[in-house]
Protein backbone atom coordinates (compact mmCIF):
# COMPACT_ATOMS: atom_id res chain seq x y z
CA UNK A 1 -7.45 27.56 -6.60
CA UNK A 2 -7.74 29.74 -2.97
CA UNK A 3 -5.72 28.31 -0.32
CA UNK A 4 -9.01 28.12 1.69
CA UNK A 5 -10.58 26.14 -1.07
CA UNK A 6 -7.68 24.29 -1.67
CA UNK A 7 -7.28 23.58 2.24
CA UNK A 8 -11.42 22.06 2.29
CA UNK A 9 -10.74 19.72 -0.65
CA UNK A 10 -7.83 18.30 1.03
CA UNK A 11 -9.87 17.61 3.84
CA UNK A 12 -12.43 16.22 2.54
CA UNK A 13 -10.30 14.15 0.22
CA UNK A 14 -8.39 12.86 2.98
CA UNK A 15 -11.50 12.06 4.96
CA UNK A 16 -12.83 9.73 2.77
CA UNK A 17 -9.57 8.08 1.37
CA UNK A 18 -9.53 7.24 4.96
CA UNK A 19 -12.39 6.07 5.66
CA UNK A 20 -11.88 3.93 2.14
CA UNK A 21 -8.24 2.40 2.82
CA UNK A 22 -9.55 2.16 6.60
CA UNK A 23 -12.71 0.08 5.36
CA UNK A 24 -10.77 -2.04 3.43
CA UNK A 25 -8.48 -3.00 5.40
CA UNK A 26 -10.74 -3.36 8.43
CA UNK A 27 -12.55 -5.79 6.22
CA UNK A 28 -9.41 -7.68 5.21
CA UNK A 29 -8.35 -8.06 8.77
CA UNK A 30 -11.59 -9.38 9.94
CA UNK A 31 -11.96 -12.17 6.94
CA UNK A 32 -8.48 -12.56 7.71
CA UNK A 33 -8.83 -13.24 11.13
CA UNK A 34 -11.41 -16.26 10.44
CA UNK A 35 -9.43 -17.37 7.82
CA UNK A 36 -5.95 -17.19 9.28
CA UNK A 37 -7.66 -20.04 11.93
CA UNK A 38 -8.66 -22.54 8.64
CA UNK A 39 -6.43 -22.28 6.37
CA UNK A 40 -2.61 -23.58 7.39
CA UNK A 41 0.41 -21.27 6.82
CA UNK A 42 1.56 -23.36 3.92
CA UNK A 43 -1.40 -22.66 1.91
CA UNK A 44 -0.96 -18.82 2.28
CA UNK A 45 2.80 -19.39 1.27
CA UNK A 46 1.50 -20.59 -1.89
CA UNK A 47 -0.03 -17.11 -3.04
CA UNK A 48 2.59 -15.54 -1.27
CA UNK A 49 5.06 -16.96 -3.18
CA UNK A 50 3.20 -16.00 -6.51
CA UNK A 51 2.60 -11.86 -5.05
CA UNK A 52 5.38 -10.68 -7.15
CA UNK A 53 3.31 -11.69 -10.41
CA UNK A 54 0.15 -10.59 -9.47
CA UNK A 55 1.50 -7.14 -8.45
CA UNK A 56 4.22 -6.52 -11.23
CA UNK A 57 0.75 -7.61 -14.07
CA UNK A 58 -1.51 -5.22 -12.48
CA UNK A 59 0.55 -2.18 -12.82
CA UNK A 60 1.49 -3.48 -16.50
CA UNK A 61 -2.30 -3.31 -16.88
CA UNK A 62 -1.89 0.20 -15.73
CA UNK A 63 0.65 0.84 -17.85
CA UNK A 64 1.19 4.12 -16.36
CA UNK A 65 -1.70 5.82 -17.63
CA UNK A 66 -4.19 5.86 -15.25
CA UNK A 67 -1.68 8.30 -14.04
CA UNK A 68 -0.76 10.32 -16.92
CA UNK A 69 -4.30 10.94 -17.33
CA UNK A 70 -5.01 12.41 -13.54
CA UNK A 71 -2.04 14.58 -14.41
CA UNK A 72 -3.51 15.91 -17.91
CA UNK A 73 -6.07 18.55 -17.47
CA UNK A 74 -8.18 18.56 -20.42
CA UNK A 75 -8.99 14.85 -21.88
CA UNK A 76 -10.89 13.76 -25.00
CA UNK A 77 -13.50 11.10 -25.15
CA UNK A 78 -11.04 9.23 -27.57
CA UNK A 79 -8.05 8.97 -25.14
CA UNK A 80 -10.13 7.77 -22.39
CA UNK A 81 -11.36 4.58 -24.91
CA UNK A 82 -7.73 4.45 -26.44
CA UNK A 83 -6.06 3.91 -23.00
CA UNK A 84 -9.79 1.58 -21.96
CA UNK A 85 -9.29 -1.06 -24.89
CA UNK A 86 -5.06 -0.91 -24.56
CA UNK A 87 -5.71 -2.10 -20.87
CA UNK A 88 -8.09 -4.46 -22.03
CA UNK A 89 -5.62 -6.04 -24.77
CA UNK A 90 -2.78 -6.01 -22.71
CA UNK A 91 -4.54 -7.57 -19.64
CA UNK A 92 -5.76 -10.80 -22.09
CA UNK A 93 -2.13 -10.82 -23.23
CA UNK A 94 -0.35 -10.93 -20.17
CA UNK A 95 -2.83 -13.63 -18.66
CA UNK A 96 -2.49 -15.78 -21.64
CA UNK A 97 1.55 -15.47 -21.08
CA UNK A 98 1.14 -16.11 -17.28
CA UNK A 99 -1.23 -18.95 -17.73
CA UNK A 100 1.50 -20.58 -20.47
CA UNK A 101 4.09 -20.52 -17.84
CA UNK A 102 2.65 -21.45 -14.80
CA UNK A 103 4.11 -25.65 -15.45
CA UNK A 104 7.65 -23.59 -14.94
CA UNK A 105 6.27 -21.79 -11.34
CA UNK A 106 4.95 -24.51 -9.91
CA UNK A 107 9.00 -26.18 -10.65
CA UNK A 108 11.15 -23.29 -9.84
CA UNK A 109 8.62 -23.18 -6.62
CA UNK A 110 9.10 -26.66 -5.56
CA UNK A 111 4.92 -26.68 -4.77
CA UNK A 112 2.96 -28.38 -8.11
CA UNK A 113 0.12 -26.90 -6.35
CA UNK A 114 1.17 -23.72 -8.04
CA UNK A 115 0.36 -24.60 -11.51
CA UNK A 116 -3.51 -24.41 -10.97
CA UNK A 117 -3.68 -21.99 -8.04
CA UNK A 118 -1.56 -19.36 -10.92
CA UNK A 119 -4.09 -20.40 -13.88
CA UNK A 120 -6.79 -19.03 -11.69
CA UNK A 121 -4.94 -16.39 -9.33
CA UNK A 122 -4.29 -14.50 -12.43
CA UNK A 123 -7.10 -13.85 -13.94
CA UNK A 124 -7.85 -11.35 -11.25
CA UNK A 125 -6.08 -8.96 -13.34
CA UNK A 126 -8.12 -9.39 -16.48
CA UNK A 127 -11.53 -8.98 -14.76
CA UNK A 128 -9.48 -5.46 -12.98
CA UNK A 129 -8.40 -3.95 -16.30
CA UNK A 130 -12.32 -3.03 -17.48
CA UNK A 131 -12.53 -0.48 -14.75
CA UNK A 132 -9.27 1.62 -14.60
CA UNK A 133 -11.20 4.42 -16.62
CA UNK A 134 -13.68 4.32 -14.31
CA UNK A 135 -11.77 4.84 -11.71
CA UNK A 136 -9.27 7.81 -12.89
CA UNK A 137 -12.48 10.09 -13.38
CA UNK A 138 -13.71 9.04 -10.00
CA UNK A 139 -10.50 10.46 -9.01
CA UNK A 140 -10.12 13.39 -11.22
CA UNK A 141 -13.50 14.20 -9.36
CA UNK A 142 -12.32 13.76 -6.45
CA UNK A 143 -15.33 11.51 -5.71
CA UNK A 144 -13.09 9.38 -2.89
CA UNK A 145 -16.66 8.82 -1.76
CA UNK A 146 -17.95 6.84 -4.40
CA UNK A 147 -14.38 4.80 -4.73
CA UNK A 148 -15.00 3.86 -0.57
CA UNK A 149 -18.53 2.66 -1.56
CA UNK A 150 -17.24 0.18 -4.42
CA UNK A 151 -14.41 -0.91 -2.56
CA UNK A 152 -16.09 -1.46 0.48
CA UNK A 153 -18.96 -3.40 -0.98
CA UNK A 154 -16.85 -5.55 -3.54
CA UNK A 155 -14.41 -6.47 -0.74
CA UNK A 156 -16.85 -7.69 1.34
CA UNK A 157 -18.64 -10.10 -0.74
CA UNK A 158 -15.52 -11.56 -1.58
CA UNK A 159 -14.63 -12.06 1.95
CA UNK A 160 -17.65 -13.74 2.44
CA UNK A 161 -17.20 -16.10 -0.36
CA UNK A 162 -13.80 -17.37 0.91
CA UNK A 163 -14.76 -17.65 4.19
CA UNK A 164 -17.66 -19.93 3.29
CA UNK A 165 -15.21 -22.00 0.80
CA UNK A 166 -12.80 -22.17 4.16
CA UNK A 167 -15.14 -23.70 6.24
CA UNK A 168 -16.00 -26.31 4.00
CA UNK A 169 -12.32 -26.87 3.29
CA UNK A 170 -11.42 -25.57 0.37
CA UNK A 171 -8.17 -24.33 1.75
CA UNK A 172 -6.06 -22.05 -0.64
CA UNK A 173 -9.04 -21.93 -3.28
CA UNK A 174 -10.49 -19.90 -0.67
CA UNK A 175 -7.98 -17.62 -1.22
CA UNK A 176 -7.86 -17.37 -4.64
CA UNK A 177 -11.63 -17.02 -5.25
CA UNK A 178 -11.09 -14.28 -2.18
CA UNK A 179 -9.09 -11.99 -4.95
CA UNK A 180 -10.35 -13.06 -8.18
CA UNK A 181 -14.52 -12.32 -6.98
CA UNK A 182 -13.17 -8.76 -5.50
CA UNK A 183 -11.11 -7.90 -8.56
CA UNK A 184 -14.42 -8.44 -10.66
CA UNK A 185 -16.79 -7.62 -8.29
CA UNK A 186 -14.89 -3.51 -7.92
CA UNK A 187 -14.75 -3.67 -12.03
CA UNK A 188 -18.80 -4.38 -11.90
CA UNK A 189 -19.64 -1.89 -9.30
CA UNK A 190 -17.44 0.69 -11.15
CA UNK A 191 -19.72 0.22 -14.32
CA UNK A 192 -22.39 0.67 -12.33
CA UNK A 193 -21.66 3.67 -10.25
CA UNK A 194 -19.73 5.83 -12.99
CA UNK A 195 -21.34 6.71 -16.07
CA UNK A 196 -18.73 6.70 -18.39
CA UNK A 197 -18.78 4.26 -21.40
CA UNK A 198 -16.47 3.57 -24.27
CA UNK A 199 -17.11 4.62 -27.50
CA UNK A 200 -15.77 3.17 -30.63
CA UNK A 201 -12.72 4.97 -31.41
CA UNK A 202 -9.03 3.42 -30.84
CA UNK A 203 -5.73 5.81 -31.74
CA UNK A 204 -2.27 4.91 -31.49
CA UNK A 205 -1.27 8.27 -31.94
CA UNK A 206 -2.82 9.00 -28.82
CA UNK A 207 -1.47 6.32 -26.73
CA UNK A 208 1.86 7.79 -27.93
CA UNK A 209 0.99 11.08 -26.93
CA UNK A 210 1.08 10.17 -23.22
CA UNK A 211 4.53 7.57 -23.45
CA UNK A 212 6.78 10.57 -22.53
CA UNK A 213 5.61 10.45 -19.11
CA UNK A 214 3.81 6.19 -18.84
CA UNK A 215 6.76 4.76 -20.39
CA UNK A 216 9.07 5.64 -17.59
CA UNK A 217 6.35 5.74 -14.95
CA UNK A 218 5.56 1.85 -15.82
CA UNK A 219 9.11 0.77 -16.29
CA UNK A 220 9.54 2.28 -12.30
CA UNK A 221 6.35 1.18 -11.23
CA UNK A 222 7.45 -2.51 -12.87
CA UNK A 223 10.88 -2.39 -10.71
CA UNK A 224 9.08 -1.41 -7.57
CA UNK A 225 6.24 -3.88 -8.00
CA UNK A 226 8.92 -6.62 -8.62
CA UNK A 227 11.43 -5.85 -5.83
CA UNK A 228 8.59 -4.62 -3.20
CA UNK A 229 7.17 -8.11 -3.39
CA UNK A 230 9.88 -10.30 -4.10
CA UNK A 231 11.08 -11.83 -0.45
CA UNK A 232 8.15 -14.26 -0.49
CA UNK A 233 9.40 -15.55 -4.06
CA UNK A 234 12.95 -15.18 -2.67
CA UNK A 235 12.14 -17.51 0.38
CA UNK A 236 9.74 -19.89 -2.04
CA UNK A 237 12.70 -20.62 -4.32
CA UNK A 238 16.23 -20.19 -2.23
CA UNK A 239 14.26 -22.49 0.31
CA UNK A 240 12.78 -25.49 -0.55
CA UNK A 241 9.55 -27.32 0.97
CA UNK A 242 9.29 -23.94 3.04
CA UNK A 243 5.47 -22.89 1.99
CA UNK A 244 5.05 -22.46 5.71
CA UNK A 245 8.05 -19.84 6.08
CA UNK A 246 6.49 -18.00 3.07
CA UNK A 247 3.50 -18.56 4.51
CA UNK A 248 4.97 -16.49 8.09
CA UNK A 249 6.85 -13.77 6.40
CA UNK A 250 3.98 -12.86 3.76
CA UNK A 251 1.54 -12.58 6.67
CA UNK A 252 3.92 -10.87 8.52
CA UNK A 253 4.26 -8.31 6.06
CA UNK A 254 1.02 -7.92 4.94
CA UNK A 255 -0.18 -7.22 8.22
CA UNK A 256 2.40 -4.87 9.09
CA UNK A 257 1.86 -3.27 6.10
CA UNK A 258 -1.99 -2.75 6.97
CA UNK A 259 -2.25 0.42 9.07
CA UNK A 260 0.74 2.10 7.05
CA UNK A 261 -0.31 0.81 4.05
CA UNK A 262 -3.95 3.19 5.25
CA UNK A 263 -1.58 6.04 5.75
CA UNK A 264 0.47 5.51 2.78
CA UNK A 265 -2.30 5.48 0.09
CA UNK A 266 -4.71 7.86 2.04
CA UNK A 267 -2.33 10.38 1.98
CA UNK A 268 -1.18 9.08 -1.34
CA UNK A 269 -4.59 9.42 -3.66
CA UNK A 270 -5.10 13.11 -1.99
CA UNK A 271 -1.22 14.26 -2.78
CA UNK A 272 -2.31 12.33 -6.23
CA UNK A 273 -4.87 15.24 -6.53
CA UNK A 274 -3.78 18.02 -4.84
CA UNK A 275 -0.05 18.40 -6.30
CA UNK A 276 -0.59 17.86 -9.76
CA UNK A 277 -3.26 20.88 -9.13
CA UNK A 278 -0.16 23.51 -7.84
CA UNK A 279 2.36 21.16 -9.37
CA UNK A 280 4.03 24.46 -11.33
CA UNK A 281 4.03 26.52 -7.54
CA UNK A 282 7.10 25.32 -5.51
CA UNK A 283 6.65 27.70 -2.28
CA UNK A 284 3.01 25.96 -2.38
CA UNK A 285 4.46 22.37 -3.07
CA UNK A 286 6.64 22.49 -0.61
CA UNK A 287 4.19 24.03 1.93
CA UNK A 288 1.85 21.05 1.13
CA UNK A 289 4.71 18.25 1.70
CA UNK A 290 5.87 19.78 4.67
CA UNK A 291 2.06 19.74 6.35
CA UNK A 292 1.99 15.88 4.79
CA UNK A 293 5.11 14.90 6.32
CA UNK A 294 4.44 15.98 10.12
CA UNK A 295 0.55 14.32 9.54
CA UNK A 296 2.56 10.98 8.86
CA UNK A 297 4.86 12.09 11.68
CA UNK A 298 2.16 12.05 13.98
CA UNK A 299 0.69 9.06 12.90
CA UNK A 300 3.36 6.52 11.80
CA UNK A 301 5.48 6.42 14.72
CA UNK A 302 3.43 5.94 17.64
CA UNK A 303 1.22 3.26 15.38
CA UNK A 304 4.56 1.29 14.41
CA UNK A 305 6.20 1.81 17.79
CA UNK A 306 2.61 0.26 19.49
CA UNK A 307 2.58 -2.78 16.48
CA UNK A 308 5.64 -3.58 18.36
CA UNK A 309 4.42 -3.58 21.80
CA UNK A 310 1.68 -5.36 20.73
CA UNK A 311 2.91 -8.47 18.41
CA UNK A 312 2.75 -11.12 20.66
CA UNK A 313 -0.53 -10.77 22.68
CA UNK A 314 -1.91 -9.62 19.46
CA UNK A 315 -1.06 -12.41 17.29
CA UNK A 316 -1.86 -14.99 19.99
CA UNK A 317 -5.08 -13.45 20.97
CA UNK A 318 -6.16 -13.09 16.90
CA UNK A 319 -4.90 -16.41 15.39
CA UNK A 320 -3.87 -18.60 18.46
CA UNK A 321 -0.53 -20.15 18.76
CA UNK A 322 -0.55 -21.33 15.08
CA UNK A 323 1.16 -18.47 13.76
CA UNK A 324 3.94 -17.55 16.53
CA UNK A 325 6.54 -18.03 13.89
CA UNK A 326 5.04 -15.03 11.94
CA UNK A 327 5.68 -12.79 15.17
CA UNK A 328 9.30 -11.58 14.97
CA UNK A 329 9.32 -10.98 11.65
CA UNK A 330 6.11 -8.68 12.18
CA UNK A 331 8.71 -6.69 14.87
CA UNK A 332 11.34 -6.29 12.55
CA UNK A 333 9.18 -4.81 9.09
CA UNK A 334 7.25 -2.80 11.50
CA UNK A 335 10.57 -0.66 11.80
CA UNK A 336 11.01 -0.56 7.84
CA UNK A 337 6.62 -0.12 7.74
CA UNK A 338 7.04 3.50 9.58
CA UNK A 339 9.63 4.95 6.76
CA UNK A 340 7.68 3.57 3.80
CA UNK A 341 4.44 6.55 4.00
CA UNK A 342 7.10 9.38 3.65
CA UNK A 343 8.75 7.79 0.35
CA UNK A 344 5.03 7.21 -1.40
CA UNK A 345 4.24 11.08 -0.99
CA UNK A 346 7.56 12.02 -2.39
CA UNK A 347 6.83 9.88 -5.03
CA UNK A 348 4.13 11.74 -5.73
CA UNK A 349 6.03 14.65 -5.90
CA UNK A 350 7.74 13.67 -8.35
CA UNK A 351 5.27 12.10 -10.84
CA UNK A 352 3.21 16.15 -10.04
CA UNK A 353 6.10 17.82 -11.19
CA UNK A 354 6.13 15.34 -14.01
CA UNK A 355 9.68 14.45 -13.32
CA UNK A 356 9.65 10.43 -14.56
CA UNK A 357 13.73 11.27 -15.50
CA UNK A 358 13.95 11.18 -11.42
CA UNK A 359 11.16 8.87 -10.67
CA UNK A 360 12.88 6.24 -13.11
CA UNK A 361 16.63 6.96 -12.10
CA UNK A 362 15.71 6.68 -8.55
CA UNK A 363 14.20 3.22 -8.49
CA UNK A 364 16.87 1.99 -10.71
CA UNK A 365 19.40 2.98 -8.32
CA UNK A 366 17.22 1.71 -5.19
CA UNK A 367 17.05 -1.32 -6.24
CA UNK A 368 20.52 -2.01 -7.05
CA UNK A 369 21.08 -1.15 -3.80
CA UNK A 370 18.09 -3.63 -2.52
CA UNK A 371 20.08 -6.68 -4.97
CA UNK A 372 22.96 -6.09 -2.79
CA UNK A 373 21.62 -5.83 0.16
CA UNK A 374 19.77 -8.95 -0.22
CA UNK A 375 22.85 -10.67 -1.30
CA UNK A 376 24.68 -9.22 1.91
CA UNK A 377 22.17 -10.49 4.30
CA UNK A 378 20.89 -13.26 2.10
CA UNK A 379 23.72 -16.14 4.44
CA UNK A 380 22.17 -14.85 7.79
CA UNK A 381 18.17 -16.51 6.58
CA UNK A 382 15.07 -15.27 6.49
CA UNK A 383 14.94 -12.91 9.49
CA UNK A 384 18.49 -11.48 7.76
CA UNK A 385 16.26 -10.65 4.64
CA UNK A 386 14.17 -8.96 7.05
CA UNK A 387 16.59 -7.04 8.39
CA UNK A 388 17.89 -5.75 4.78
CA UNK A 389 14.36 -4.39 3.87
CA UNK A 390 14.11 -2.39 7.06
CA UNK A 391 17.61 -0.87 5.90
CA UNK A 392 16.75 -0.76 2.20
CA UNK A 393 13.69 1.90 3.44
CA UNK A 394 16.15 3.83 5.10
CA UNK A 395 18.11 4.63 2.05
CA UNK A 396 14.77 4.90 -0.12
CA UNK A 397 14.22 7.84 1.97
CA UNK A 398 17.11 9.30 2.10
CA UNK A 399 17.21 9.18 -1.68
CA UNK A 400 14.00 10.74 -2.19
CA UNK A 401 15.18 13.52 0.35
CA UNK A 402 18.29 14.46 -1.91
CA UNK A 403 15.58 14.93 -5.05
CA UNK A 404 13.19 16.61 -3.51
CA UNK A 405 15.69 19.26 -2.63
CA UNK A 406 16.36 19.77 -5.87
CA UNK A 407 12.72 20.08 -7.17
CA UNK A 408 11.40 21.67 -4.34
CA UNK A 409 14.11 22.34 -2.14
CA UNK A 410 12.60 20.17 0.56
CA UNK A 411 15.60 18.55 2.07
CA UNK A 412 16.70 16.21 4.64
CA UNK A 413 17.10 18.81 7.63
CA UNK A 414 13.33 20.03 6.43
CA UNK A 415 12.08 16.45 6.82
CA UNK A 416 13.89 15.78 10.21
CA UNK A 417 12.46 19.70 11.39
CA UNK A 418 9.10 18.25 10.53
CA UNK A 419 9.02 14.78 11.40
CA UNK A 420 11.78 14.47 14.30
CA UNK A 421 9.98 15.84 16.80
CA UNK A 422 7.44 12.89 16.66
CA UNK A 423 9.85 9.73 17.10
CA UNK A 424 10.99 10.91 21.15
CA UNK A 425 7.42 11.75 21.64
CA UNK A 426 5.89 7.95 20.61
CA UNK A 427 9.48 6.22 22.01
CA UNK A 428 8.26 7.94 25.60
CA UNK A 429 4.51 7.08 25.51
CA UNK A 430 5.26 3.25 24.00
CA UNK A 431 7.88 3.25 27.10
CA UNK A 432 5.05 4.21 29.68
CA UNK A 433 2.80 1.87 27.74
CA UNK A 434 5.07 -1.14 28.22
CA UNK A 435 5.94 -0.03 32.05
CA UNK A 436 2.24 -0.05 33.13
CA UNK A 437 0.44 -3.04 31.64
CA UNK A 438 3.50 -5.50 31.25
CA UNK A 439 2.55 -7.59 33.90
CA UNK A 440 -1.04 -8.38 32.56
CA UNK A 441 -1.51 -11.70 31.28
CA UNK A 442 -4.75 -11.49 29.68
CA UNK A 443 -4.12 -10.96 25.93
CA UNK A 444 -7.33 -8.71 24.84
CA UNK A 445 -7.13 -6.87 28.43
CA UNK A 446 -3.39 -6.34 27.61
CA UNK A 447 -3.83 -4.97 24.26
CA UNK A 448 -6.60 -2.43 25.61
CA UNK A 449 -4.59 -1.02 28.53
CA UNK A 450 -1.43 -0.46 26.40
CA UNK A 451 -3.23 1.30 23.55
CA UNK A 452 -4.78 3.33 25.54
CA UNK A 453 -1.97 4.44 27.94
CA UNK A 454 0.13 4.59 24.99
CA UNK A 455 -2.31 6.72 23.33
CA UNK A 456 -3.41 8.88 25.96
CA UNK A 457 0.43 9.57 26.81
CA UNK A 458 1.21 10.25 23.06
CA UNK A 459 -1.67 12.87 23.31
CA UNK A 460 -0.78 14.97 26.60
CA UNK A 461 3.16 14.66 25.57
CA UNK A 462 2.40 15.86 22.43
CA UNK A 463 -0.29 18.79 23.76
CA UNK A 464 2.87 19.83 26.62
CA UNK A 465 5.55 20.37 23.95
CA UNK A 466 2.96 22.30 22.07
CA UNK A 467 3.61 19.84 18.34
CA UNK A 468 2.04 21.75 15.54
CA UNK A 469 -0.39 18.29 14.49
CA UNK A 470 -2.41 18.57 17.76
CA UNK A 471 -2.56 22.34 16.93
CA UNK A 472 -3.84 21.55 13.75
CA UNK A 473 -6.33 18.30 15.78
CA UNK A 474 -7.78 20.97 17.57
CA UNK A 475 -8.83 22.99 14.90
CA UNK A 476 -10.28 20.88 13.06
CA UNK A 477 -12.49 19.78 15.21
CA UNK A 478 -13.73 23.51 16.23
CA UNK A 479 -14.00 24.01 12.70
CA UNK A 480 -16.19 20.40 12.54
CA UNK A 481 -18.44 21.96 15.27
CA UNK A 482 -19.25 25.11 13.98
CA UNK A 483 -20.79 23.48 10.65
């Protein structure tokens, strides 16, 4: 593929994995604002406290393959339905185990609430499964625009279901039915807008075929899923009759987590495509991660710095004074949110060159390293938990640094020549947004003055010291005008 050529599907990739991971999570925030104002912080500690399953089961349902088959070029009709009914079988499997054990959750949870909430909560996963296939080829095709249309739609009715369940008090089942209708509801309008169908051929020799690289990309993916969603579960069982702490922290998080979680998994599905295409040209590889990692630059650090300005007045203004609690935790992941984009792309990296030896040693050893920081910081409570995951994504990084020098030889003083500039730049502009509208009282009028001095100042700061990403701004949108 031409650079030029390579350069337009990038951006038009990117564009709509935006606009996709934007929609979603513009949705999300908006149910979640209404529904943040019913429902009590215990209830949402209740499926916070069972995240850990629901993530670590929907990448077993993966199993890995959905990306072993973006990586493979040329696929048969009988992979595809080989890898379609494994998902399906292993998705019935794992909901029958999860259903068996839900008495013990609800116990080692102190909340008997569990055992019903799981029995239900979990079947998301089994109505997901159907439509993995469905959504590789979207992929392969690079059809991001299709993907935002399904997304966007199934969200959305769900989010209108559990907000009608809320107001007439259905509490936590408004939750549930929130994720189970949108995991079935995305399968459905999968079916509908691809036109691939199974046909009636199942090999285990193929399934084998792909276990050099999906055995060791699920057994990482299973670690991360665990450990990446286990302080809820942490807090749910070291803390008893503390649904409403869970309740805090997992909201915390998850809204931290929702503008870098955009970045992350924009960026993510395009470096999904475009470095498994030049996965066997390092000078190009390296090219591309280096242009990735000053575009998260640019947008990571002023976003996480502002999130921090912004907590209080933000919070109190969105959900009123019922979730204060949630607000210094919120600060403190914010810090570990602006690391985590860089360590998904390198990720990447790593699964394009098709280097699962790393991808598996690495999590391995990163989450040792997580075990003992939690144990370190476990005495000093919840916010100390906090505090270990902000320093856990430090050394994430840094880890992924020292192997992507030796694939690519992308290293740390490359990453710090590409993203350093940046972190002054949004520190100054966050500084002269805090100095100018700290004395207004009005929440909403507050948050609108700071983000837009902050913005503005992050802008001409970054224009004066001549940064390569408003170079790049700028041509774009010449570029945009000319078509």
């Amino acid at each position: 593929m031409e650079n030029s050529t390579l350069k337009t599907k990038t951006v038009s990739s990117l564009f709509w994995s935006f606009l996709d991971k934007f929609g979603q999570q513009l949705i999300y925030l908006a149910s979640s604002i209404v529904l943040m104002n019913i429902v009590p912080p215990e209830e949402y500690g209740i499926i916070g406290a069972l995240t850990v399953f629901t993530a670590f089961s929907g990448l077993l349902i993966d199993s890995g393959f959905g990306r072993a088959l973006i990586n493979r070029k040329d696929i048969s009709e009988t992979e595809y339905s080989s890898v379609f009914y494994f998902n399906i079988a292993l998705s019935l499997v794992l909901y029958v185990i999860l259903f068996l054990v839900s008495p013990f959750l609800a116990r080692i949870f102190h909340e008997p609430r569990i055992e019903p909430v799981s029995k239900v909560l979990f079947l998301s996963f089994v109505f997901t499964a159907p439509g993995l296939i469905q959504q590789t080829l979207l992929i392969k095709k690079a059809d991001f625009k299709g993907l935002t249309k399904v997304n966007i739609a199934a969200l959305s009715i769900s989010a209108c279901v559990a907000i009608v369940m809320a107001i007439k008090g259905y509490g936590v089942w408004s939750l549930v039915t929130q994720t189970v209708f949108c995991g079935f509801f995305r399968t459905v309008f999968l079916w509908i807008y691809s036109k691939w169908r199974p046909i009636a051929r199942f090999s285990i020799k193929v399934l084998r075929s792909f276990l050099g690289l999906t055995n060791k990309l699920l057994l990482s993916g299973l670690i991360g899923a665990v450990f990446n969603n286990i302080y809820p579960s942490i807090i749910a069982f070291f803390y008893p009759h503390s649904m409403d702490q869970v309740g805090y922290y997992a909201q915390a998080n998850k809204y931290q987590d929702i503008p870098f979680g955009i970045l992350s998994n924009t960026f993510r599905s395009v470096a999904m495509l475009i470095l498994s295409e030049i996965n066997r040209q390092i000078e190009r590889l390296k090219r591309v991660v280096s242009k990735m990692m000053k575009s998260l630059a640019f947008l990571a650090f002023p976003l996480g710095l502002y999130m921090i300005l912004a907590a209080e007045p933000a919070f109190a203004f969105l959900f009123g004074n019922k979730w204060d609690a949630a607000v210094p935790y919120f600060k403190v992941l914010c810090l570990g949110g602006m690391l985590s984009p860089f360590s998904f792309i390198l990720n990447e990296l790593f699964i394009a060159r098709e280097k699962a030896d790393f991808f598996l040693g690495m999590e391995i050893v990163k989450r040792i390293i997580l075990v003992l920081l939690i144990f370190l910081f476990f005495r000093q409570g919840i916010m100390g938990l906090a505090v270990s995951w902000i320093i856990y994504m430090a050394i994430t990084l840094l880890i992924s640094l020292i192997l992507s020098q030796k694939l690519i030889r992308y290293s740390l003083v490359d990453f710090l020549k590409d993203a350093f500039p940046y972190l002054p730049t949004a520190l100054a502009s966050a500084a002269i947004g805090y100095a100018v509208s700290r004395t207004i009282q009005n929440n909403f009028l507050y948050l609108l003055v700071s983000a837009t001095i902050m913005g503005g100042s992050y802008w001409l700061i970054c224009r004066l010291l001549k940064l390569e990403m408003t170079k790049e701004i700028k041509n774009w949108i010449k570029l945009k005008k000319q078509l």
